[in-house]
N, C-alpha and C. Protein backbone atom coordinates (compact mmCIF):
# COMPACT_ATOMS: atom_id res chain seq x y z
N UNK A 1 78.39 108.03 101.14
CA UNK A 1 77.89 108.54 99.88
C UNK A 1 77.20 109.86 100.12
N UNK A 2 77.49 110.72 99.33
CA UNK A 2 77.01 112.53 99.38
C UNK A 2 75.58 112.04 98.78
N UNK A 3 74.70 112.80 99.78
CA UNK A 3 73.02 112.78 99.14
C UNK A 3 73.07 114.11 98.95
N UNK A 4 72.20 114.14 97.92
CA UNK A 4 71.52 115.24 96.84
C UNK A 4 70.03 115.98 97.78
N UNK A 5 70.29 117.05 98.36
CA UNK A 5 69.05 117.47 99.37
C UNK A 5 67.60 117.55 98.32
N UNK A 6 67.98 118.05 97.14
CA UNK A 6 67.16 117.90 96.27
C UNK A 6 66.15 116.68 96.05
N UNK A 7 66.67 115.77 95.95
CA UNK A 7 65.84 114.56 95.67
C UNK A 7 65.98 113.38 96.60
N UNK A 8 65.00 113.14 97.21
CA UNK A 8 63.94 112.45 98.43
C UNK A 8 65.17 111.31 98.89
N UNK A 9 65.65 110.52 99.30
CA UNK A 9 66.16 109.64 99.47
C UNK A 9 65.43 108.22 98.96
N UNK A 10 65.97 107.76 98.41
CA UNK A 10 65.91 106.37 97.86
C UNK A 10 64.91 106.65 96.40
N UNK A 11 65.18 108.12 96.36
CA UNK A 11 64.16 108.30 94.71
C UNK A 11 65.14 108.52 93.75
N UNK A 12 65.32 108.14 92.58
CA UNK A 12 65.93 108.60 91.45
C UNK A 12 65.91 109.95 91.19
N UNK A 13 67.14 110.60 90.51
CA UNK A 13 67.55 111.83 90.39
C UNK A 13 66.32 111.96 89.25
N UNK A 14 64.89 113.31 89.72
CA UNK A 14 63.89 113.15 88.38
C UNK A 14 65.00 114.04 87.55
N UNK A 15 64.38 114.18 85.97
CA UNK A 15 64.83 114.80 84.53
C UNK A 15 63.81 115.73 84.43
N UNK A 16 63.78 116.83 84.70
CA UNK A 16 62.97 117.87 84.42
C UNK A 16 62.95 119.04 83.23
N UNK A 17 61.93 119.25 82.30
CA UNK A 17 62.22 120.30 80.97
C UNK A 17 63.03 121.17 81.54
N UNK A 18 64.23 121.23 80.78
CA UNK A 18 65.26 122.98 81.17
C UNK A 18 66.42 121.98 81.94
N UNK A 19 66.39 120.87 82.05
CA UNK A 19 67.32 120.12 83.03
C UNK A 19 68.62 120.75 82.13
N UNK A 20 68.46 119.72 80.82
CA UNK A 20 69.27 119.21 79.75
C UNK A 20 70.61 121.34 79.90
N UNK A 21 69.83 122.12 79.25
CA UNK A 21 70.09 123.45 79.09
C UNK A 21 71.35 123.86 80.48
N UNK A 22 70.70 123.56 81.36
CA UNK A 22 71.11 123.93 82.95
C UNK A 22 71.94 123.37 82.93
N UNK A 23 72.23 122.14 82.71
CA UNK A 23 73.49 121.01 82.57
C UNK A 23 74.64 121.53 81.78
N UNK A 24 74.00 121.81 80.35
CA UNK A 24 75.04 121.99 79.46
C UNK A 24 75.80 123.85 79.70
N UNK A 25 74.63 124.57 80.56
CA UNK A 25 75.75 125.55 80.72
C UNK A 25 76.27 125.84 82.01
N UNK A 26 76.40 124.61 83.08
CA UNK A 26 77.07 124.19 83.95
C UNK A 26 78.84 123.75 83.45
N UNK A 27 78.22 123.11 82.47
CA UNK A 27 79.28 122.33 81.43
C UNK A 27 79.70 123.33 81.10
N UNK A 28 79.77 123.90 80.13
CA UNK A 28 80.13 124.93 79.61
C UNK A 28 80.85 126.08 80.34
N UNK A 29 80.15 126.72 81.65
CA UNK A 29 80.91 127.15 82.44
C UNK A 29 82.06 127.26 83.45
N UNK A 30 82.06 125.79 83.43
CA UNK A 30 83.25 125.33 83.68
C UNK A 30 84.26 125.36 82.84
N UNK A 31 83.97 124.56 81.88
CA UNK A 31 85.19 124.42 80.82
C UNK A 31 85.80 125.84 80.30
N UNK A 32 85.17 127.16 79.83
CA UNK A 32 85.11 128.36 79.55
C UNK A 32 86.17 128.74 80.98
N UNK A 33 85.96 128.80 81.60
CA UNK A 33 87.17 128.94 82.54
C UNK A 33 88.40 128.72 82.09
N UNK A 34 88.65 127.39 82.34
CA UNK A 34 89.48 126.37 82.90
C UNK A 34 90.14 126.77 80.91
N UNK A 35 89.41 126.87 80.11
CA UNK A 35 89.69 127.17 78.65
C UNK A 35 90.40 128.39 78.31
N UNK A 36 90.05 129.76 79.22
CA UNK A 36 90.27 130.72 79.21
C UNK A 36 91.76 130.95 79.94
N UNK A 37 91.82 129.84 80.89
CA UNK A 37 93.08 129.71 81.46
C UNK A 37 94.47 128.93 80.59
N UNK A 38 93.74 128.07 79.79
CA UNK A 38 95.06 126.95 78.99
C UNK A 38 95.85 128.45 78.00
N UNK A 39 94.51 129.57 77.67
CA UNK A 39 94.58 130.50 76.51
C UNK A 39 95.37 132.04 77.08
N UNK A 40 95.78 131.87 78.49
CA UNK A 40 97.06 132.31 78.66
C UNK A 40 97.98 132.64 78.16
N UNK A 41 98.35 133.94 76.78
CA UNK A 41 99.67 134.14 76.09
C UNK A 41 99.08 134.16 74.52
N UNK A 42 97.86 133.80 74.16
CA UNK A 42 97.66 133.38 72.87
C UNK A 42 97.26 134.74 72.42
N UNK A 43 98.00 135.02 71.38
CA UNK A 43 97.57 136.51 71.24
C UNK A 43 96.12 136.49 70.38
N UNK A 44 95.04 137.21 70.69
CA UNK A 44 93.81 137.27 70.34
C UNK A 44 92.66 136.14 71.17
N UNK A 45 93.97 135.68 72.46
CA UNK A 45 92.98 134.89 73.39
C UNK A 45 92.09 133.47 72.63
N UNK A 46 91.12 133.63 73.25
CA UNK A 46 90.61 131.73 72.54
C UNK A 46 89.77 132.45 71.24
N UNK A 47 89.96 133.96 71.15
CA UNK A 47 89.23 133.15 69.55
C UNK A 47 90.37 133.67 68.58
N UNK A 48 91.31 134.18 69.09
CA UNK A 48 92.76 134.03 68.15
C UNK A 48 93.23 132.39 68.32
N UNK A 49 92.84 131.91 68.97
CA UNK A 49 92.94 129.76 69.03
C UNK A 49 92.35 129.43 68.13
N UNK A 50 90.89 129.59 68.11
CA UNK A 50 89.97 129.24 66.89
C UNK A 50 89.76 129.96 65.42
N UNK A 51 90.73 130.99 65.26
CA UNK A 51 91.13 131.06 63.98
C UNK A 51 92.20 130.68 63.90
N UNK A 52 93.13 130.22 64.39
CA UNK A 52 94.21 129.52 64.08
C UNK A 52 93.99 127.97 63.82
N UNK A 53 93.23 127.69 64.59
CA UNK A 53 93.10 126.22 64.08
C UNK A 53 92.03 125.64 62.94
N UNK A 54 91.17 127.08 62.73
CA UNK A 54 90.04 126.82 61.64
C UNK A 54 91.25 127.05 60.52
N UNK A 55 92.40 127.80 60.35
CA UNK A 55 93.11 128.00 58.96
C UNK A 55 93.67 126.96 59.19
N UNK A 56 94.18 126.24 59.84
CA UNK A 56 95.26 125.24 60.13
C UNK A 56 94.23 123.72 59.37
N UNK A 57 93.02 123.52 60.28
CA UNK A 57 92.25 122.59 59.90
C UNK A 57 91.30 122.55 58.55
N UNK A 58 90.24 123.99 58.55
CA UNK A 58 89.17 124.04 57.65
C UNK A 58 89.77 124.37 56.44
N UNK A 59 91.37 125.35 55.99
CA UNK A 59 92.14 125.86 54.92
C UNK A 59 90.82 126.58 54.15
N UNK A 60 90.44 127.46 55.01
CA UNK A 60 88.95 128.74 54.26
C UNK A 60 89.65 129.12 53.30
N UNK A 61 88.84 129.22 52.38
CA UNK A 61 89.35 130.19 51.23
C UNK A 61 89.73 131.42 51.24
N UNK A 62 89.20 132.25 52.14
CA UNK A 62 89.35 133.72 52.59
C UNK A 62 89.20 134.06 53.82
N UNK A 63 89.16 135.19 54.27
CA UNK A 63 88.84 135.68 55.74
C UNK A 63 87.30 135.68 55.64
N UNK A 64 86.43 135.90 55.11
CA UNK A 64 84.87 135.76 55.10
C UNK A 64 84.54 134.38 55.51
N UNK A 65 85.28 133.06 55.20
CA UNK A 65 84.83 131.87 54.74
C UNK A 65 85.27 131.74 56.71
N UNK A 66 86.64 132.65 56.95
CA UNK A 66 86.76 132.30 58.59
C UNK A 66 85.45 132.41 59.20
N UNK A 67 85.30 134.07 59.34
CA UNK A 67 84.25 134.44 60.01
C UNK A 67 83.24 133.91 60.16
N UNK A 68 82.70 133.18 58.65
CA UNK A 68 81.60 132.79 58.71
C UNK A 68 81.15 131.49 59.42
N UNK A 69 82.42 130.68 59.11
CA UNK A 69 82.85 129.52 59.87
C UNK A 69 82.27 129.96 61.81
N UNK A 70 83.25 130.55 62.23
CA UNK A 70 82.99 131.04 63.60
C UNK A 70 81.92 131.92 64.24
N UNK A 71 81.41 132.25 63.12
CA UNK A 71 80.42 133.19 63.88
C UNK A 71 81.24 135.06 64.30
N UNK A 72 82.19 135.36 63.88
CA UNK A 72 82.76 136.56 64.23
C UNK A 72 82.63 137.56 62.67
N UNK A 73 81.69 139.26 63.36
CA UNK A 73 82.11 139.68 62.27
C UNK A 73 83.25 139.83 61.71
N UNK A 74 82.85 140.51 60.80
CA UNK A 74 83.89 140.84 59.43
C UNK A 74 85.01 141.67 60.31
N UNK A 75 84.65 143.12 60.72
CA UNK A 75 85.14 143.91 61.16
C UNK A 75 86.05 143.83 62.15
N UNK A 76 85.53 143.00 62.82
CA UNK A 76 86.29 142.46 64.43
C UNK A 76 87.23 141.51 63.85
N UNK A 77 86.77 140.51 63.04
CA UNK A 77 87.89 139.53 62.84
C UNK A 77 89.25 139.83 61.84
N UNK A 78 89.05 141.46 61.22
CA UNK A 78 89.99 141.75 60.62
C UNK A 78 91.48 142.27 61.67
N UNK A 79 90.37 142.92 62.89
CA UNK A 79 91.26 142.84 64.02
C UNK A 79 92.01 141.48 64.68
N UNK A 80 91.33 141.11 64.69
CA UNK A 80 91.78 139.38 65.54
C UNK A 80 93.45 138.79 64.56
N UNK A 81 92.68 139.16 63.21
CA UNK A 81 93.54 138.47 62.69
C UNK A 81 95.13 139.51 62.14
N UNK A 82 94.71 140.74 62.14
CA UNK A 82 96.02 141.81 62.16
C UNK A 82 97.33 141.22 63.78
N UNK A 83 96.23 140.99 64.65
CA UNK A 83 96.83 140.34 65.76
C UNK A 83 97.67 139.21 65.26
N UNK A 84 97.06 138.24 64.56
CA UNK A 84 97.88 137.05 64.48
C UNK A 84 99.10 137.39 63.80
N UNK A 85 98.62 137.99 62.72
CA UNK A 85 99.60 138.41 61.76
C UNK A 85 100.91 139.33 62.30
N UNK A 86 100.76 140.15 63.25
CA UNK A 86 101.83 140.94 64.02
C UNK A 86 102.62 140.10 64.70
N UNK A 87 101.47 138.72 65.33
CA UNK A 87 102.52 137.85 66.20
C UNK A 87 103.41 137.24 65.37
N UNK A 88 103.20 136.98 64.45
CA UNK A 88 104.12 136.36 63.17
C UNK A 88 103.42 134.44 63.05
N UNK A 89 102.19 134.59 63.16
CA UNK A 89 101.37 133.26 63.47
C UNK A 89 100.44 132.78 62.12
N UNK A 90 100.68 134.43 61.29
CA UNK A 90 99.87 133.78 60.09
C UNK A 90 100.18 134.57 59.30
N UNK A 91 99.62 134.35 57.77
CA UNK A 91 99.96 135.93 56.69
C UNK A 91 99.14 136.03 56.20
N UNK A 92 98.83 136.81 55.30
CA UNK A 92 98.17 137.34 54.83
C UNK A 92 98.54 137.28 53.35
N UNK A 93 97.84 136.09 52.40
CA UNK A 93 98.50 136.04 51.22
C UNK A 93 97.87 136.19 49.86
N UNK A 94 97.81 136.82 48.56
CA UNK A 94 97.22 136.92 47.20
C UNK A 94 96.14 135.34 46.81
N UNK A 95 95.30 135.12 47.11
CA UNK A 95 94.76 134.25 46.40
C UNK A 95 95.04 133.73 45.47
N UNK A 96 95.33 133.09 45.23
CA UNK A 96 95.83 132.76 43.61
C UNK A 96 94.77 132.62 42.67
N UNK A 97 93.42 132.01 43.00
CA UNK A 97 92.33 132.04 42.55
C UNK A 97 91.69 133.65 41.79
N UNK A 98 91.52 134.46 42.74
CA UNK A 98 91.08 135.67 42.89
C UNK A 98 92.11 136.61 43.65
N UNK A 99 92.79 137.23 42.70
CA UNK A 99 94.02 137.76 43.62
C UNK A 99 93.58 138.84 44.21
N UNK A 100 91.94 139.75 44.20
CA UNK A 100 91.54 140.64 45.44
C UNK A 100 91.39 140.42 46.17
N UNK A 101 91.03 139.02 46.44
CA UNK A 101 91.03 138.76 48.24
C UNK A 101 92.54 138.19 48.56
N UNK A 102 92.61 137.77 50.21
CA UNK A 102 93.45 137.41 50.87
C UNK A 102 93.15 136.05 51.26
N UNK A 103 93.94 134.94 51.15
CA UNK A 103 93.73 134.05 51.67
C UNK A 103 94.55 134.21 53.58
N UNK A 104 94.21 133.27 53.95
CA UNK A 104 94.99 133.56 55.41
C UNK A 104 95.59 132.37 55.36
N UNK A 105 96.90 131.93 55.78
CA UNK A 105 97.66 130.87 55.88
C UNK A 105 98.39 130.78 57.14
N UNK A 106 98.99 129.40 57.72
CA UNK A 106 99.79 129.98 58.98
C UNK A 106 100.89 129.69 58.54
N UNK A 107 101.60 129.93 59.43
CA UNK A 107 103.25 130.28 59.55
C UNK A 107 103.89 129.09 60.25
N UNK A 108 105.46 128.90 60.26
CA UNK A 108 105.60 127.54 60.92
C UNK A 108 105.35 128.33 62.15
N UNK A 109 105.52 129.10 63.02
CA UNK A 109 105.48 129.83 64.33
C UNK A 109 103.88 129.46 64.78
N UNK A 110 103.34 129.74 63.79
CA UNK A 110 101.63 129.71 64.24
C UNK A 110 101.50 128.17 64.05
N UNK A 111 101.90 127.36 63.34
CA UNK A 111 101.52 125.77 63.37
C UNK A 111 102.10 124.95 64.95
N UNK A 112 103.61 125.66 65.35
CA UNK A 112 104.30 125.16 66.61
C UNK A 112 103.73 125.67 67.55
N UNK A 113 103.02 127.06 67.74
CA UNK A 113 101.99 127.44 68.51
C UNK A 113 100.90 126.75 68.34
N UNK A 114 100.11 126.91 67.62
CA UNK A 114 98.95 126.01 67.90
C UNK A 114 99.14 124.24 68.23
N UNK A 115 100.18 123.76 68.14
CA UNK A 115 100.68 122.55 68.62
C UNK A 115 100.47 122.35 70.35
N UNK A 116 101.11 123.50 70.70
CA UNK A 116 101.59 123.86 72.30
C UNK A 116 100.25 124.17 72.64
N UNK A 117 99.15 124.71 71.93
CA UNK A 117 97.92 125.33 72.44
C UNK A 117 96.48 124.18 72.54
N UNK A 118 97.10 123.00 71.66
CA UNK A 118 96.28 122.32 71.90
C UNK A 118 96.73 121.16 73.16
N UNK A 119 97.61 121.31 73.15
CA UNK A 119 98.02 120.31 74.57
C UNK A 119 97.44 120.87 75.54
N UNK A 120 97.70 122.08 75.54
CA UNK A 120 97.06 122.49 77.06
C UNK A 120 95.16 122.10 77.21
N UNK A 121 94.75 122.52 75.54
CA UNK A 121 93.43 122.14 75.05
C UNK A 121 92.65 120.66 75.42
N UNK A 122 93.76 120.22 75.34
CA UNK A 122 93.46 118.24 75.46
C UNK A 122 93.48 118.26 76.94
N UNK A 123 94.49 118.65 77.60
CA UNK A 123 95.01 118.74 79.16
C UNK A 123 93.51 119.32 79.88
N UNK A 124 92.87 120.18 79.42
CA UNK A 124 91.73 120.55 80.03
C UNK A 124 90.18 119.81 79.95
N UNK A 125 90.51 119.72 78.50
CA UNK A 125 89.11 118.56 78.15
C UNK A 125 89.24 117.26 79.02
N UNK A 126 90.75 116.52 79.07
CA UNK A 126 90.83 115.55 80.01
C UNK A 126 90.52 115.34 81.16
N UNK A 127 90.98 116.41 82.10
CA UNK A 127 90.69 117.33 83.52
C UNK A 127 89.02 117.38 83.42
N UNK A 128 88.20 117.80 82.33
CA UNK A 128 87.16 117.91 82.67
C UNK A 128 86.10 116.77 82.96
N UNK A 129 86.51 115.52 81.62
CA UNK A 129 86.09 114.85 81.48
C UNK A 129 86.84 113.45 82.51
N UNK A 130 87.46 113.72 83.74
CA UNK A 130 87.86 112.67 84.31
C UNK A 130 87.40 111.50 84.93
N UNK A 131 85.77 112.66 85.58
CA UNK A 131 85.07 111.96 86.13
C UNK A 131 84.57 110.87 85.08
N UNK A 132 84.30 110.72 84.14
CA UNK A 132 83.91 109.62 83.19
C UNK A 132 84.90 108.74 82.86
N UNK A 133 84.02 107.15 82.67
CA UNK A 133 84.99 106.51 82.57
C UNK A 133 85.00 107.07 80.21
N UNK A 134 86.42 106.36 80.27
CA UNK A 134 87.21 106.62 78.72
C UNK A 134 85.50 106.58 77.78
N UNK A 135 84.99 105.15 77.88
CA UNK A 135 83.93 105.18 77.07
C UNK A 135 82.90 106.24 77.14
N UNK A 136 82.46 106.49 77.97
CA UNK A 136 81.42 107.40 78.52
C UNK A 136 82.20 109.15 78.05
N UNK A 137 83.04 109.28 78.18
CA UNK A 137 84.06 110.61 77.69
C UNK A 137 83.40 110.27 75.81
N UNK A 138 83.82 109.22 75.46
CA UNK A 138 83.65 109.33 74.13
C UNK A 138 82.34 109.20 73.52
N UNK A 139 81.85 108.76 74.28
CA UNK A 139 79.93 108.87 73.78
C UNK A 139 79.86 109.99 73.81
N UNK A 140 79.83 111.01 75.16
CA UNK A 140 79.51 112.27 75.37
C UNK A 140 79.98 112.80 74.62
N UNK A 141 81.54 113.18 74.11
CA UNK A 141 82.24 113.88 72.75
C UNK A 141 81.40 113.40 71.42
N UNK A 142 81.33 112.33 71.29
CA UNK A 142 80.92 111.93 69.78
C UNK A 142 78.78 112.20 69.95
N UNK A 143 78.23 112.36 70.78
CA UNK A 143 77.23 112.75 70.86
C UNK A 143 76.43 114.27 71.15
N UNK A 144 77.69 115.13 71.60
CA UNK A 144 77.69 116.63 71.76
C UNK A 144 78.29 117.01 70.18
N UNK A 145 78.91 116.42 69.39
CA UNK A 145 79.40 116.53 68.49
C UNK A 145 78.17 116.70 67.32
N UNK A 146 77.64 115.45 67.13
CA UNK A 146 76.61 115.23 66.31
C UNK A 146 75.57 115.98 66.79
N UNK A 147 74.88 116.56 67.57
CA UNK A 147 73.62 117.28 68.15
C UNK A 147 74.54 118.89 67.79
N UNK A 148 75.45 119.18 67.98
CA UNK A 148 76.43 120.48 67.65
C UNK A 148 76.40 120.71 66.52
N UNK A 149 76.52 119.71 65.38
CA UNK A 149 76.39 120.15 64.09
C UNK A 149 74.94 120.34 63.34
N UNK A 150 74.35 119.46 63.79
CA UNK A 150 73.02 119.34 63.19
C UNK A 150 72.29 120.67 63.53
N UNK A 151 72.61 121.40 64.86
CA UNK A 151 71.84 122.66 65.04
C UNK A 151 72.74 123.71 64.06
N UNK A 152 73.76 123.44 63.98
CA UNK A 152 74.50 124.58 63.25
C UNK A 152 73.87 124.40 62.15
N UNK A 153 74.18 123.10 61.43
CA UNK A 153 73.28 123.01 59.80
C UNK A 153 71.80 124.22 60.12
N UNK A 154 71.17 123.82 61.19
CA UNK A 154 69.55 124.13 61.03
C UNK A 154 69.88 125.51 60.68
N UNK A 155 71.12 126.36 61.91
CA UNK A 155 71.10 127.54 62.12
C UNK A 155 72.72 128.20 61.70
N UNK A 156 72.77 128.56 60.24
CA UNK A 156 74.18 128.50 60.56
C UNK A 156 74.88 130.14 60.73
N UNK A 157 73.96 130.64 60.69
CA UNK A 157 74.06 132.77 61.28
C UNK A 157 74.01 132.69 62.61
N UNK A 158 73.76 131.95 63.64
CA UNK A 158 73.57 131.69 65.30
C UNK A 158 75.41 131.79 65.39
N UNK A 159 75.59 132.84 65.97
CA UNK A 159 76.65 132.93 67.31
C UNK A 159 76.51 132.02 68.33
N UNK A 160 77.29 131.65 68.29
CA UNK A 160 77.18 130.10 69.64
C UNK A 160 77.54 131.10 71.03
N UNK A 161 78.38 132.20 70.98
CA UNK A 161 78.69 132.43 71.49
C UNK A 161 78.00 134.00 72.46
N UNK A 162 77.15 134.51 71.30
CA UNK A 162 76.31 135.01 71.74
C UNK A 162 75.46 134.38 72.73
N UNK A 163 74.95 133.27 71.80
CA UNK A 163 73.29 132.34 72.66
C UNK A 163 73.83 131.97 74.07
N UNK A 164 75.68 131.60 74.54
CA UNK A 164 75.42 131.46 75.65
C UNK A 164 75.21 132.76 76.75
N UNK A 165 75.60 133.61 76.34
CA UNK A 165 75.38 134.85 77.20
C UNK A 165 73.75 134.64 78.14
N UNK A 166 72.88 134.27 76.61
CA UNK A 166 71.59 134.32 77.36
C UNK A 166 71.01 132.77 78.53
N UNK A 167 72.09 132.47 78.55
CA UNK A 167 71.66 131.01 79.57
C UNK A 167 71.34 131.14 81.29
C-alpha cells in the first residue's frame, strides 16, 4: 500500500480549510485536459461544444439567452458562433416571435456532430471517474451538480471560467 508522506502513519488523511478548493481544481485540471483533447476537430473548440449543446439542449431563444447561459460575451460569441455556422453545424434563423433577432438552431450536421462529441465526452468523464466505484461516480455527479447550480442561482454574471484561472 502507497503511504501519503504527508500524513503520519496510522493517522487519518486530516480535512483542512482550502482542502475542498485544491481538490476540485486538481479535478478540474485534469479533466480540462483530457476535455481539451476529446475537443480535437470541433470547430470553436470546447466552447463551440457548449454552444452546440446549450442550442441542442436549453433551445435559447436568441444568441443573448446563449451567452448568458455560458457566461461568454456578446461580442466573442458572435464569433464562436459565425464559426459554427461556416462549419454548417448551425443557422442562423428569423425568430418568428420577434423577427429582429436571430434565433440559433442546429443543423442535422451539428446534431450528428455533437452526437460523436459527446461520446468522446462520456469516454472521458468515464476514464476520469474510474477510480470510483458506479455508485460513488453518481453521488459525486449528482452532488457537484446540485452545489453547481445553487452557486450559479446565487451568482449568475460569474464566469466559471474566468474564477478558475484564479485557483
Amino acid at each position: 500500500m502507497a503511504t501519503n508522506a504527508l500524513v503520519p502513519p496510522g493517522k487519518g488523511a486530516a480535512v483542512a480549510p482550502g482542502d475542498l478548493v485544491r481538490h476540485l481544481g486538481i479535478i478540474l485540471r485534469g479533466f480540462q485536459t483530457r476535455f481539451e483533447t476529446a475537443m480535437d476537430g470541433m470547430p470553436a473548440g470546447v466552447r463551440g461544444y457548449h454552444i452546440l449543446s446549450t442550442v441542442v439542449y436549453g433551445n435559447p431563444p436568441n444568441q443573448q439567452a446563449i451567452g448568458t447561459h455560458l457566461g461568454i460575451d456578446r461580442t466573442v460569441l458572435t464569433y464562436l458562433i459565425d464559426t459554427l455556422v461556416d462549419a454548417g453545424l448551425v443557422e442562423r434563423v428569423p425568430d418568428p416571435v420577434d423577427r429582429r433577432a436571430r434565433k440559433i438552431v442546429v443543423t442535422a450536421s451539428g446534431a450528428e456532430t455533437l452526437t460523436r462529441y459527446e461520446e468522446r465526452v462520456a469516454a472521458v468523464e468515464a476514464g476520469l471517474l474510474s477510480v470510483l466505484s458506479p455508485q460513488e461516480a453518481a453521488a459525486l455527479t449528482a452532488l457537484t451538480g446540485r452545489l453547481s447550480l445553487h452557486i450559479h442561482r446565487a451568482h449568475p454574471g460569474v464566469n466559471p471560467c474566468e474564477a478558475m484561472d484564479h485557483l
